[in-house]
Protein backbone atom coordinates (compact mmCIF):
# COMPACT_ATOMS: atom_id res chain seq x y z
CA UNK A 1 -14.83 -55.56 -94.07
CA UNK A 2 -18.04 -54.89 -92.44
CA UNK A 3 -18.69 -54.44 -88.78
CA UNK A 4 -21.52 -56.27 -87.43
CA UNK A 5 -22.54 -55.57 -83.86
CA UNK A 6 -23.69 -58.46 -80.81
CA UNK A 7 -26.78 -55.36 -80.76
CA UNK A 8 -27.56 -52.43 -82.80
CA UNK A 9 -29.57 -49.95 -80.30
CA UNK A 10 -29.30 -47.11 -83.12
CA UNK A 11 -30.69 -49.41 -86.08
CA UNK A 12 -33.63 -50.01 -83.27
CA UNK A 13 -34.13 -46.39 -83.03
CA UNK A 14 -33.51 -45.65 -86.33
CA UNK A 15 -36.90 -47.74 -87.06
CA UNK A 16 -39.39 -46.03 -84.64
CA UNK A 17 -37.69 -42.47 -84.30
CA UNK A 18 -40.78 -41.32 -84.33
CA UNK A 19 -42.74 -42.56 -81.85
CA UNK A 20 -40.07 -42.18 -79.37
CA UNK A 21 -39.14 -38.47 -80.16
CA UNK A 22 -42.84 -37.97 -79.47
CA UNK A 23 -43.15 -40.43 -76.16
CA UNK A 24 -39.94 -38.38 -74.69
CA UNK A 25 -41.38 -34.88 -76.03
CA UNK A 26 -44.89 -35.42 -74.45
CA UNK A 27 -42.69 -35.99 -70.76
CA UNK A 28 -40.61 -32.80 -71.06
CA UNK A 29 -43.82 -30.98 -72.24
CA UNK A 30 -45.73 -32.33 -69.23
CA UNK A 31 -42.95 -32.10 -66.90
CA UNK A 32 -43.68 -36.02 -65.65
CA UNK A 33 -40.27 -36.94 -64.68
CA UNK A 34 -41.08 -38.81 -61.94
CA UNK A 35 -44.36 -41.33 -61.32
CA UNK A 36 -47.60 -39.56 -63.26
CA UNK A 37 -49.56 -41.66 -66.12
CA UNK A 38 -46.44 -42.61 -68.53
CA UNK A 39 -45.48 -45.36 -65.48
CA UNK A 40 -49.25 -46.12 -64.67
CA UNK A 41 -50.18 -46.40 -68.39
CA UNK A 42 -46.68 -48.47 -69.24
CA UNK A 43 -47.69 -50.80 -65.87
CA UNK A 44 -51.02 -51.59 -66.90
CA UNK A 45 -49.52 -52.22 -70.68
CA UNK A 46 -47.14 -54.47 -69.71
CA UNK A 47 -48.62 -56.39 -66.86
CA UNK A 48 -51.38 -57.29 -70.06
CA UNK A 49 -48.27 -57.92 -72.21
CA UNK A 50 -47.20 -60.56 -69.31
CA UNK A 51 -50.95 -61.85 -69.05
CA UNK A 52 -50.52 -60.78 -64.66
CA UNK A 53 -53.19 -58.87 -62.50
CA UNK A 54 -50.30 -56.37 -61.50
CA UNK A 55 -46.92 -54.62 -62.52
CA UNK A 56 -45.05 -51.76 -60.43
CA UNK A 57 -42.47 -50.24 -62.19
CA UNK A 58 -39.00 -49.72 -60.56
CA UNK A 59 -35.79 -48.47 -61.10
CA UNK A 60 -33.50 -51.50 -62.74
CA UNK A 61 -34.14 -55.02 -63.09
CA UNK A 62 -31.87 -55.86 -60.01
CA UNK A 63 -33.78 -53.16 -58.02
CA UNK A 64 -36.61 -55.45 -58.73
CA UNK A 65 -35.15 -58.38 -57.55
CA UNK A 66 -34.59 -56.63 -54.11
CA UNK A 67 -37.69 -55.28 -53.49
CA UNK A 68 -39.51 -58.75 -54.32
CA UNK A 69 -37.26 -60.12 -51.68
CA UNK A 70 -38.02 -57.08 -49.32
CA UNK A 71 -41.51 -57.14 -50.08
CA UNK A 72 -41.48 -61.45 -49.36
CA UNK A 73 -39.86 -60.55 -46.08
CA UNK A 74 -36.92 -62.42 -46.90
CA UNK A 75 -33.47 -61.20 -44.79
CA UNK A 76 -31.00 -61.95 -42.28
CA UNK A 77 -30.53 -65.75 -41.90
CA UNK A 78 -32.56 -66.96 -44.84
CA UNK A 79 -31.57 -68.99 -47.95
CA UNK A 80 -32.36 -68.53 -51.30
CA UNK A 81 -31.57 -71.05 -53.75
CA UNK A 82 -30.56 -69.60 -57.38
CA UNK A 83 -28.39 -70.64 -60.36
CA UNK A 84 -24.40 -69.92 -60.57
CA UNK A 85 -24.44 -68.99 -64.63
CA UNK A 86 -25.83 -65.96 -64.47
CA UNK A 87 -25.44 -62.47 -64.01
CA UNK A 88 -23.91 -60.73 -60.93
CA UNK A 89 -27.03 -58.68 -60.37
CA UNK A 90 -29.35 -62.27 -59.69
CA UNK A 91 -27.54 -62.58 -56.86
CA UNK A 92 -26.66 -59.24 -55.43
CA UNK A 93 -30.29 -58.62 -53.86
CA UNK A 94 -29.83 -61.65 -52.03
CA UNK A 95 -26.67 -60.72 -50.37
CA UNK A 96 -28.11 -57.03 -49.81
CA UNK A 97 -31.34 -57.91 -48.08
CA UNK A 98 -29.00 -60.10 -45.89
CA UNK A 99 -30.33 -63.96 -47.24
CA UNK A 100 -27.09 -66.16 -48.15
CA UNK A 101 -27.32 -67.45 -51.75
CA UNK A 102 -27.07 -71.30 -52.53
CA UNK A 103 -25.77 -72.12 -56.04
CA UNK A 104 -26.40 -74.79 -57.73
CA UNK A 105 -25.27 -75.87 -61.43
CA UNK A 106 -27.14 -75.89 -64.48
CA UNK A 107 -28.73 -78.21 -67.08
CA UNK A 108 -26.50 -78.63 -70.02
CA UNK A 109 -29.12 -78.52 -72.74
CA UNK A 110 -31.13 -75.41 -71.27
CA UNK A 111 -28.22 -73.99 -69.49
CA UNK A 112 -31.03 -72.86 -67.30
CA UNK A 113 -31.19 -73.54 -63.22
CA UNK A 114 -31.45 -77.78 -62.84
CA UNK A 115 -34.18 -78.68 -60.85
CA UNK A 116 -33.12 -81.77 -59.90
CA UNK A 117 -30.31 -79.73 -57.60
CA UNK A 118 -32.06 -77.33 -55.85
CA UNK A 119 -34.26 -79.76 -54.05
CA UNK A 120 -30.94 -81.06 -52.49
CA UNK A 121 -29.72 -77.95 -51.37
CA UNK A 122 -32.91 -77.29 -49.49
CA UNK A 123 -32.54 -76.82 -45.59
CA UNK A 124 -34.49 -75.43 -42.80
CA UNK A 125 -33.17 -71.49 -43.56
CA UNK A 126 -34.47 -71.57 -47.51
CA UNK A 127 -37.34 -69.48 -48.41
CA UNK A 128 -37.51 -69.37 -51.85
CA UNK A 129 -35.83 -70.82 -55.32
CA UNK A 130 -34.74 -67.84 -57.50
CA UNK A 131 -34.92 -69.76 -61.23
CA UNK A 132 -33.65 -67.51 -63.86
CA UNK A 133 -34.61 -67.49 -67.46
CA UNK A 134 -31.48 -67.80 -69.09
CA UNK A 135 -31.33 -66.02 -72.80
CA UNK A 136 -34.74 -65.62 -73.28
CA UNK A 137 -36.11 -69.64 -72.35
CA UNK A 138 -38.07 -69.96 -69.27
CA UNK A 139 -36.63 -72.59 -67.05
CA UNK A 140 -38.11 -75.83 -66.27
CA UNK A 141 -40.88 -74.27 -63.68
CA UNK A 142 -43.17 -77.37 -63.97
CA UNK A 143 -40.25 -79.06 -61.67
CA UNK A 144 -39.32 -76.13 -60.03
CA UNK A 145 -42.64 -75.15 -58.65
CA UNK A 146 -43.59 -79.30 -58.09
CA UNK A 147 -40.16 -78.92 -55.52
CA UNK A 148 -41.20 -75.06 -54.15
CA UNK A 149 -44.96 -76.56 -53.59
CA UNK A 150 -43.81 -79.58 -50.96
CA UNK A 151 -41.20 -77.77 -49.67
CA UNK A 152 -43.79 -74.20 -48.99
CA UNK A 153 -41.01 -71.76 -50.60
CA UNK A 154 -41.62 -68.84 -52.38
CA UNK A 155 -40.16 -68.69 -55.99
CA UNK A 156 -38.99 -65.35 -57.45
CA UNK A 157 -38.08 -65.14 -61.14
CA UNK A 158 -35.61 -63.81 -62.38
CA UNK A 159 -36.94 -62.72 -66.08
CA UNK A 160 -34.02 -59.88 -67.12
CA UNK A 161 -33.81 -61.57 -70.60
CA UNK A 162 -37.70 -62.99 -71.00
CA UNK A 163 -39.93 -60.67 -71.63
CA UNK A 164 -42.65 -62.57 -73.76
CA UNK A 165 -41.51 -65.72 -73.34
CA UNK A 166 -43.73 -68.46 -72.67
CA UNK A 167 -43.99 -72.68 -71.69
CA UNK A 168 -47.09 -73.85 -72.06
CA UNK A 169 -48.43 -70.83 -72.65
CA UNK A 170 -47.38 -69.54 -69.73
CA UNK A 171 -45.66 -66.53 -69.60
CA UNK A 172 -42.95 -65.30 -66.93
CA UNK A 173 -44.78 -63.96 -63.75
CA UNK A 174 -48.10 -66.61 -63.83
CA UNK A 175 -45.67 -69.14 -62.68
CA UNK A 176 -43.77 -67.77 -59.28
CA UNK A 177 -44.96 -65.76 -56.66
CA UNK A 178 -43.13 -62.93 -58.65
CA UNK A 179 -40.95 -61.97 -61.84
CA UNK A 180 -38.44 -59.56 -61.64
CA UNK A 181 -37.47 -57.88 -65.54
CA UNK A 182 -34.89 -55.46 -66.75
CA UNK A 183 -35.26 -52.65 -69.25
CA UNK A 184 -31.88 -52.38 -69.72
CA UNK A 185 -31.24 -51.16 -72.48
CA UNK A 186 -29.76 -53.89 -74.98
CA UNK A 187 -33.06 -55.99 -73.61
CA UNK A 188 -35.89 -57.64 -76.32
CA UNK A 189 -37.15 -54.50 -73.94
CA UNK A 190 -35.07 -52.02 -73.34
CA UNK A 191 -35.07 -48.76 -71.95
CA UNK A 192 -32.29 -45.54 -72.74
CA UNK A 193 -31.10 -46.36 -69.42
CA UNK A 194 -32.18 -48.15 -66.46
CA UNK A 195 -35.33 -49.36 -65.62
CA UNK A 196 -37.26 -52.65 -64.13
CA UNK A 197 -40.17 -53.93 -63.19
CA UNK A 198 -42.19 -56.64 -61.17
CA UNK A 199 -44.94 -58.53 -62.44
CA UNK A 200 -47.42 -60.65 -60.18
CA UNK A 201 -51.03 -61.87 -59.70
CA UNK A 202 -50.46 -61.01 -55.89
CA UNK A 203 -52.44 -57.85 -54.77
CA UNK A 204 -51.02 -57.26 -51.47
CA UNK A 205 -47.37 -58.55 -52.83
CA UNK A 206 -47.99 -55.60 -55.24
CA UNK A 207 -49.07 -52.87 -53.48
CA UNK A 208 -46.11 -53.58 -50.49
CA UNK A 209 -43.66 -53.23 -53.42
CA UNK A 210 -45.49 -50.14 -54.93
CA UNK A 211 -45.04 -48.71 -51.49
CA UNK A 212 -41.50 -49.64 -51.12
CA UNK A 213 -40.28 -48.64 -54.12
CA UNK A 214 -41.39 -45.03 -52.66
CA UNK A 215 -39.77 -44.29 -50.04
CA UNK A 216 -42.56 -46.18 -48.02
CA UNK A 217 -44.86 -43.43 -48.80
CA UNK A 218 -48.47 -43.60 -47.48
CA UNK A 219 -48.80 -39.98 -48.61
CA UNK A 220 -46.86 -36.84 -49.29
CA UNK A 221 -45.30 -36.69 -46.10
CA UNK A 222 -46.08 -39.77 -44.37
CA UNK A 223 -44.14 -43.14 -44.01
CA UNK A 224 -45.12 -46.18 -41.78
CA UNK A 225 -42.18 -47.94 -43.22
CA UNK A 226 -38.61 -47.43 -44.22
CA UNK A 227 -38.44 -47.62 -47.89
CA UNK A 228 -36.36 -46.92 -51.22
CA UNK A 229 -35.69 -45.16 -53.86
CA UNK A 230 -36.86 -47.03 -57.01
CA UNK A 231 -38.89 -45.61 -58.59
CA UNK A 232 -39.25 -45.86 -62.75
CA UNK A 233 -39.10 -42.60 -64.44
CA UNK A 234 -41.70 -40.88 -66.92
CA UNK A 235 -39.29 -40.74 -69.66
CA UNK A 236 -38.07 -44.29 -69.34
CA UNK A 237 -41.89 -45.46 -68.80
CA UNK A 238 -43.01 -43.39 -71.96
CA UNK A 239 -39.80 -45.04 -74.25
CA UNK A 240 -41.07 -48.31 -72.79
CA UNK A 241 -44.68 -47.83 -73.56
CA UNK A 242 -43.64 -46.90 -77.27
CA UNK A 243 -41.68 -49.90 -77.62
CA UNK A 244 -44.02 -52.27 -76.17
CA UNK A 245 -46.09 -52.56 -78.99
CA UNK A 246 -43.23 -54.00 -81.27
CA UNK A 247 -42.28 -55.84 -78.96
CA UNK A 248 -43.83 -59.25 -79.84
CA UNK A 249 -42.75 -58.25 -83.41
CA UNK A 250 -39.49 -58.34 -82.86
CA UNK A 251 -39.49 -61.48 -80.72
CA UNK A 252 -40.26 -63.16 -83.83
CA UNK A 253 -37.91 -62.06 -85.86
CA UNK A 254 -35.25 -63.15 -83.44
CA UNK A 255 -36.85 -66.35 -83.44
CA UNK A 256 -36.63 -66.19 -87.36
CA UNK A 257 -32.99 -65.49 -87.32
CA UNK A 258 -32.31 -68.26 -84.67
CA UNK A 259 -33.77 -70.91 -86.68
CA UNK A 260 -31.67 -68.84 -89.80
CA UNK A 261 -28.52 -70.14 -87.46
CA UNK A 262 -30.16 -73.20 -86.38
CA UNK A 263 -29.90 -74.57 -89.85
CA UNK A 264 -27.33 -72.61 -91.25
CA UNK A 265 -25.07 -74.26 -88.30
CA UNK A 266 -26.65 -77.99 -88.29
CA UNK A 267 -23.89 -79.57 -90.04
CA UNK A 268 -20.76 -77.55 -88.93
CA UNK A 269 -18.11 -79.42 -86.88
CA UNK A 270 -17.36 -78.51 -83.75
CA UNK A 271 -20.84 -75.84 -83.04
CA UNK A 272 -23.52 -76.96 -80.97
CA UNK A 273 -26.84 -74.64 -81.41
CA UNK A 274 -29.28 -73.70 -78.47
CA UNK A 275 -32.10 -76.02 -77.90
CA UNK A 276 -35.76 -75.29 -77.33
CA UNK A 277 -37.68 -77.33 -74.63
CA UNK A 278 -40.79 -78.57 -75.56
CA UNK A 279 -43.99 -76.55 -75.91
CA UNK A 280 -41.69 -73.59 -74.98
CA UNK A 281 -41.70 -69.88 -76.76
CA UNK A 282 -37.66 -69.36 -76.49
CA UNK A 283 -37.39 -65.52 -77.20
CA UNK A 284 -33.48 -65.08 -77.68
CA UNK A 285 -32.50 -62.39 -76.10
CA UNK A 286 -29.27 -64.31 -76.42
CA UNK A 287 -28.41 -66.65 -78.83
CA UNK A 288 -25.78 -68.58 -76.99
CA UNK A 289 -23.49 -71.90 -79.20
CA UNK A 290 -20.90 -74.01 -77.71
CA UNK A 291 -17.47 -74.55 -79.74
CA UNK A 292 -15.28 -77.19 -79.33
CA UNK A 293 -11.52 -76.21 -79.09
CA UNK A 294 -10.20 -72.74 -78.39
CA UNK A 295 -13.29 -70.47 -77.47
CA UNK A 296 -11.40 -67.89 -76.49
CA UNK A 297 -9.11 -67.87 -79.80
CA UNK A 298 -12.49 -68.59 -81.99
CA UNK A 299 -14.15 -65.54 -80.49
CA UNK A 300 -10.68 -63.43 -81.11
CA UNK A 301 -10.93 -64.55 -85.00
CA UNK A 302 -14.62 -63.37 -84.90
CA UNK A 303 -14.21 -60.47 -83.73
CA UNK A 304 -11.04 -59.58 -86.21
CA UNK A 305 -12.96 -60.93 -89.01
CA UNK A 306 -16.17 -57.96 -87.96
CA UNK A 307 -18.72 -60.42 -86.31
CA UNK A 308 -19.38 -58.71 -82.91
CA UNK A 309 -19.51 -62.16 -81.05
CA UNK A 310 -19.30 -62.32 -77.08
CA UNK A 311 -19.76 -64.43 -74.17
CA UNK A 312 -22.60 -64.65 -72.00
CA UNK A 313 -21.08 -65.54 -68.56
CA UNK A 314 -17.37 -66.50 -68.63
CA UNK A 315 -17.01 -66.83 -64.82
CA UNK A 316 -19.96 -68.74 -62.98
CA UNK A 317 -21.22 -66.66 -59.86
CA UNK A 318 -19.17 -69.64 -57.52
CA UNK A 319 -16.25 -68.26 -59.27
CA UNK A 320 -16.47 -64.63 -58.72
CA UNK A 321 -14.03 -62.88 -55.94
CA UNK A 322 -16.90 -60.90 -54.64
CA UNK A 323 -18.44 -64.26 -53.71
CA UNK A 324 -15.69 -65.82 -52.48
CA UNK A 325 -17.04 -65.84 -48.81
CA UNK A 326 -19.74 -68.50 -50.06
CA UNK A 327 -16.64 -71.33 -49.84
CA UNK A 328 -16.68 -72.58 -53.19
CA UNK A 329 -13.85 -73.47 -55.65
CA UNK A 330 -12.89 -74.91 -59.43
CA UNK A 331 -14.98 -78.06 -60.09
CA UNK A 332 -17.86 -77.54 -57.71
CA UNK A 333 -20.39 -76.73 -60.56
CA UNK A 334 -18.93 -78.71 -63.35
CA UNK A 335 -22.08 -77.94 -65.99
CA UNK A 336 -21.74 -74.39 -65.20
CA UNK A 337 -17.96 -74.25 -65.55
CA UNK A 338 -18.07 -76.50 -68.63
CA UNK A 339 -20.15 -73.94 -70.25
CA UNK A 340 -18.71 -71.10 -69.23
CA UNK A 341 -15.27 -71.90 -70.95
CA UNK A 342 -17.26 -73.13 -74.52
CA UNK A 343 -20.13 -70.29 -75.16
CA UNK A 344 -20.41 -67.67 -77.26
CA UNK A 345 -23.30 -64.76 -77.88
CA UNK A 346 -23.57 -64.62 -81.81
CA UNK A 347 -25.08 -61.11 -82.68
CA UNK A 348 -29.15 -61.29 -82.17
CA UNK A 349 -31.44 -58.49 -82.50
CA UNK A 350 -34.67 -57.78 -84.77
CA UNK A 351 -32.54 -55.50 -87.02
CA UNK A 352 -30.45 -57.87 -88.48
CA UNK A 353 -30.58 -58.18 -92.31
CA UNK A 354 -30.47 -61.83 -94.47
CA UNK A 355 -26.78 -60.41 -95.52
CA UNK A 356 -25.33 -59.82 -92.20
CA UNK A 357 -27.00 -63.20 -91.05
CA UNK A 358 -24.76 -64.82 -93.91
CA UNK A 359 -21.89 -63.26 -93.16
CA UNK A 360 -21.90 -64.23 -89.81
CA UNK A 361 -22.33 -67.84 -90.77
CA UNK A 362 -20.02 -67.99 -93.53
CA UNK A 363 -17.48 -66.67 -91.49
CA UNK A 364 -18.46 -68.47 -88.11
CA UNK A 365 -17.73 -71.77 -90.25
CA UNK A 366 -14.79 -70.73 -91.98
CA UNK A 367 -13.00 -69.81 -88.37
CA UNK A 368 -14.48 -73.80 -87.14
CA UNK A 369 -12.87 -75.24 -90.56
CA UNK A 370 -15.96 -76.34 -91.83
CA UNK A 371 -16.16 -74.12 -94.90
């Protein structure tokens, strides 16, 4: 029986060994471990890639999402309105600059943040909506920014899994005030460890984060602010910058092998597929069905069978005990929770060959009884 991985980071490798042994080579030869022209070069790469004036590298993806809260001024007494199927690390920041998150559920098609709840959840304390672009689809930021424009909030995405994707041509960071992205590593981007980044069109919003990210550095020795350190490394910045030129590349063949599965899966009982808004460039980072019956057992019988499958959230941020202070309980985001206890990740990544895509059908619809 074969073993097919949810990601294959060495098959990745495997393919542009090369220009990575030389990108981490050049560092260690230059000795430009920390800032130096791998980050500058990467940021000026990548903030083209994203079609924004500016990117400042940091040190993870949820780094990111702190300092664009620090560097918004958002703290103490402050809400910020964000999704509850997510990761842990969308709403972390919030609770570490001192804001108080507000959940609200999800659209069922998109599973991405619905619009049409945050605007009831606004209050006098809110200062900004915190969409995130679930799996590698950009949420629906025509409403989102219609309801952040009368209300004057700030909106910060979250793009950890969307780097490239677009709606309307539009890609994440030209909608917000700011995007916040992960390189970890098993991202359509990744890095061989941590890494982040912000992307904006907002000069001074850059250069306050540049700052930050540095200790609040004005020069060698001087600070005129407290600051962090979160900085993105030269090695991390030089596997990035070797990457980044695949990267749209690879986006497509993800999309090729989603709409592999798309079709593949129409006619099985029991599986719903993922579902592409309109006009939208979905990038699956994640490609995310629903079953109906026994996830947990399906998933079991997937994973026996040597189809790496997983789950991309099983417990809904209102859910988690480290959140428990926010009051909520079972049943408060039914969408969410609904979701949460039908989804699984089917394996997704460039590397995947027309054999291992069949497999994991054939055996996906042999576990659902639909031959």
């Amino acid at each position: 029986m074969s073993q097919i991985p949810l990601v294959d980071l060495k098959a990745q490798y495997q393919a542009i060994k090369p220009d990575i042994d030389a990108a981490v080579a050049r560092v260690i030869a230059n000795t430009a471990f920390i800032g130096g022209k791998e980050v500058s070069n990467f940021e000026a790469a990548f903030a083209e890639f994203q079609r924004t004036k500016r990117c400042v590298g940091v040190a993870s993806g949820t780094g990111a999402l702190f300092l664009a809260l620090k560097g918004l001024g958002i703290g103490p007494g402050d809400e910020v309105i964000s999704t509850t199927h997510t990761f842990i690390a969308t709403v972390e920041p919030i609770e570490t600059v001192g804001a108080t998150p507000v959940l609200v559920d999800i659209d069922p098609v998109s599973y991405n943040i619905d619009p049409n709840e945050v605007e009831a959840k606004i209050t006098p304390r809110t200062k900004a909506i915190m969409p995130v672009h679930l799996y590698g689809q950009i949420a629906n930021m025509d409403a989102i920014m219609d309801v952040a424009r009368r209300h004057n909030l700030r909106v910060i995405e979250d793009a950890a899994q969307a780097h490239g994707a677009e709606l309307h041509g539009q890609r994440a960071g030209a909608w917000g005030d700011i995007a916040c992205f992960s390189f970890y590593p098993g991202k359509n981007l990744g890095a061989y460890g941590d890494g982040g980044a912000v992307c904006t069109n907002d000069d001074v919003l850059a250069d306050k984060i540049a700052k930050l990210r540095d200790h609040g550095r004005t020069s060698k020795y001087s600070h005129d602010e407290i600051g962090y350190g979160e900085r993105l490394d030269g090695i991390q910045a030089a596997i990035l910058g070797a990457k980044l030129p695949h990267l749209d590349g690879w986006n497509d063949a993800r999309r090729q092998h989603a709409r592999f599965y798309d079709e593949a899966l129409a006619d099985a009982p029991g599986i719903h597929t993922p579902v592409a808004a309109a006009d939208s460039r979905h990038i699956y980072h994640i490609y995310c069905i629903r079953v109906d019956g026994d996830r947990d057992g399906i998933l079991k019988q997937l994973q026996a069978r040597g189809v790496g499958a997983g789950i991309h959230y099983p417990i809904p941020m209102h859910l988690q005990p480290a959140l428990s202070h926010l009051g909520h309980s079972q049943g408060d985001f039914p969408q969410a929770e609904s979701a949460a206890d039908s989804i699984i990740s089917l394996p997704m990544y460039p590397e995947l060959t027309g054999a291992q895509l069949e497999e994991i059908v054939v055996t996906l619809r042999e576990v659902m009884g639909a031959g």
